[in-house]
C-alpha atoms as a PDB file:
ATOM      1  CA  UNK A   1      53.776 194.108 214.930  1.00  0.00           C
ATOM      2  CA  UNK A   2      54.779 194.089 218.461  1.00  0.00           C
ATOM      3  CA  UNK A   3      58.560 193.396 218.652  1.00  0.00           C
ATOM      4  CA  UNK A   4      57.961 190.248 221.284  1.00  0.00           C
ATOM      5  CA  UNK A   5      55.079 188.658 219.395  1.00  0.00           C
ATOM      6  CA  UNK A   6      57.304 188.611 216.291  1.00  0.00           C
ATOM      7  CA  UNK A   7      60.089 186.367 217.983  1.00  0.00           C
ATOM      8  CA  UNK A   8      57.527 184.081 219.712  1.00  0.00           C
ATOM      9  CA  UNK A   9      56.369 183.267 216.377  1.00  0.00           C
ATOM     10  CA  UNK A  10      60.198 182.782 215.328  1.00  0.00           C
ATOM     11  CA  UNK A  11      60.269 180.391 217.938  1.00  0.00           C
ATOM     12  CA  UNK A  12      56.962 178.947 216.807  1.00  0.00           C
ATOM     13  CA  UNK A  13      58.204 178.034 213.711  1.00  0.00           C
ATOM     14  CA  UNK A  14      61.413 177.099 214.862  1.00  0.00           C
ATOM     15  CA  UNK A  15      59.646 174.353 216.747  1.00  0.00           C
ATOM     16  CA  UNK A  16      57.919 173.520 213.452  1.00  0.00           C
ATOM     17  CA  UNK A  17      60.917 173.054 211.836  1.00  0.00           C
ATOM     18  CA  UNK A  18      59.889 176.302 209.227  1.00  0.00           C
ATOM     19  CA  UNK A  19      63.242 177.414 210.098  1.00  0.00           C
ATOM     20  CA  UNK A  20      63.049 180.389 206.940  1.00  0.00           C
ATOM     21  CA  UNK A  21      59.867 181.329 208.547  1.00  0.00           C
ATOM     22  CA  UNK A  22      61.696 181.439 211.716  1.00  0.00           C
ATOM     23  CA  UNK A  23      64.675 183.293 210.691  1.00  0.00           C
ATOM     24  CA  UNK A  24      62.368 186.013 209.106  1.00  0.00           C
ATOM     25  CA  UNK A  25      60.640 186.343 212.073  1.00  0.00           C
ATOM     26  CA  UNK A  26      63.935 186.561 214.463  1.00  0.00           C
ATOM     27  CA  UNK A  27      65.165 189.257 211.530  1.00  0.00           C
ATOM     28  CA  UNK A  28      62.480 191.375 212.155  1.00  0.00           C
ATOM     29  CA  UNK A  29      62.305 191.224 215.705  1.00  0.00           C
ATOM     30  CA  UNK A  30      66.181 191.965 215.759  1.00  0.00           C
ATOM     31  CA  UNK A  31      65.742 194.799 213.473  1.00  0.00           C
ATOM     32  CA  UNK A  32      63.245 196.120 215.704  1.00  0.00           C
ATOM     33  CA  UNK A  33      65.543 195.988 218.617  1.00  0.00           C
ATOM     34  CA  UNK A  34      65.275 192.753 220.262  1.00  0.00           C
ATOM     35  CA  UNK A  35      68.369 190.938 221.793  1.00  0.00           C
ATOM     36  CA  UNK A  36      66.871 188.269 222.346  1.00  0.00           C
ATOM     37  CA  UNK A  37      66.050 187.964 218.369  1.00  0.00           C
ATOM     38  CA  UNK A  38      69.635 188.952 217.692  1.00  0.00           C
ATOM     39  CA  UNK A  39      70.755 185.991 219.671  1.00  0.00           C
ATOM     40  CA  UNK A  40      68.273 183.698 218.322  1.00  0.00           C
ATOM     41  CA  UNK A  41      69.640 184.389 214.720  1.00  0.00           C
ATOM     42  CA  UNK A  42      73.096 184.040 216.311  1.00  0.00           C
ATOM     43  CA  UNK A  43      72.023 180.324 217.254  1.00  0.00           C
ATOM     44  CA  UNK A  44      70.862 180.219 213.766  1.00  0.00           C
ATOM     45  CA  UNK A  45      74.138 181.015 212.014  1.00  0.00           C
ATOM     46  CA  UNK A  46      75.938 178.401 214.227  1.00  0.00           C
ATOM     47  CA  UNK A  47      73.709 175.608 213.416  1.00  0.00           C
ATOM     48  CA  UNK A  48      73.459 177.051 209.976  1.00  0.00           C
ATOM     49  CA  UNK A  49      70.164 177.867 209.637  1.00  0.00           C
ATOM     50  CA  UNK A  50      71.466 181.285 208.822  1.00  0.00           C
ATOM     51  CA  UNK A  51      73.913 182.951 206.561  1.00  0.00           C
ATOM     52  CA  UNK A  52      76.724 185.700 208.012  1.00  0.00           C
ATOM     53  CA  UNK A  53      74.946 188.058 205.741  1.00  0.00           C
ATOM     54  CA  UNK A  54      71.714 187.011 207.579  1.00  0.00           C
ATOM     55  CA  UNK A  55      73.366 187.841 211.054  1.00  0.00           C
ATOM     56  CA  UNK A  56      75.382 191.144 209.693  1.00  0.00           C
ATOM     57  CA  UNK A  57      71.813 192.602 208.573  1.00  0.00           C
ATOM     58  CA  UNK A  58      70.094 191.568 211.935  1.00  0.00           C
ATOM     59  CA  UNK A  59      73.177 192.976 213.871  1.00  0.00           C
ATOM     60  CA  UNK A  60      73.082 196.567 211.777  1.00  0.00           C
ATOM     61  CA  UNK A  61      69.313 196.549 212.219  1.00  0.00           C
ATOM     62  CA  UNK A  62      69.825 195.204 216.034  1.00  0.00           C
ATOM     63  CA  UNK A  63      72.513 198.574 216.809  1.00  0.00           C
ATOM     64  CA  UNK A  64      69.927 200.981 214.419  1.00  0.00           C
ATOM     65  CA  UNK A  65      67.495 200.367 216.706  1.00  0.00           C
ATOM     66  CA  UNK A  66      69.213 200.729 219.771  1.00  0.00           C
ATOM     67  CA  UNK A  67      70.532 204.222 218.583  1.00  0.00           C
ATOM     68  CA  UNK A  68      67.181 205.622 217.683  1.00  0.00           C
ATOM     69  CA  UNK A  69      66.092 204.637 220.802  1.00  0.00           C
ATOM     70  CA  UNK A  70      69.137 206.020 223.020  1.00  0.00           C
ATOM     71  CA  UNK A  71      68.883 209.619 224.015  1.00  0.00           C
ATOM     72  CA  UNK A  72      70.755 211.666 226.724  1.00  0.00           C
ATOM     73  CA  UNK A  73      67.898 212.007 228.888  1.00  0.00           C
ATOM     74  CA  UNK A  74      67.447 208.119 228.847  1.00  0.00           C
ATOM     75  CA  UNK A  75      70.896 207.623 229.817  1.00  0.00           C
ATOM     76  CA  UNK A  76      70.552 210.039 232.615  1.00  0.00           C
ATOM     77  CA  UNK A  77      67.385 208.425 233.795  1.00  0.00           C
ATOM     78  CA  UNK A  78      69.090 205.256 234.160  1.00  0.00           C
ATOM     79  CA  UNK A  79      72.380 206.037 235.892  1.00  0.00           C
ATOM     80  CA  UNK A  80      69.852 208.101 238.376  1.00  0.00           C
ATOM     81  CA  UNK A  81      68.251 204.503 238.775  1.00  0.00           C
ATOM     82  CA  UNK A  82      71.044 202.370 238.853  1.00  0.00           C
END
């Protein structure tokens, strides 16, 4: 699914008070590279709503993510733009 339409559903059932629902869906929004997930199971953990292990695997998935999509060229690109 698309990564942004996963973590509006997190916050969906956030709202709802499904707050497993809503942690899966932050998970796999964060895994998919999404800060804004990452921070959102962040918030989770520290009203514990989440485990650490919970936040490690979003954080590994969170920096995969970002990796895979890093490249040289990219990074060129954007100092060019910035």
């Amino acid at each position: 699914g698309h990564v942004y339409a996963r973590y509006n559903l997190g916050c969906w059932e956030d709202n709802a008070g499904n707050y497993d629902l809503a942690l899966q869906h932050c998970m796999i929004a964060a895994n998919m590279g999404c800060q804004v997930s990452l921070n959102c199971v962040k918030r989770m953990l520290m009203n514990c709503l989440a485990t650490k292990a919970d936040y490690a695997e979003a954080l590994r998935g969170y920096q995969s993510a970002t990796e895979e999509m890093s490249s040289p060229d990219r990074r060129e690109s954007e100092a060019l733009l910035s």
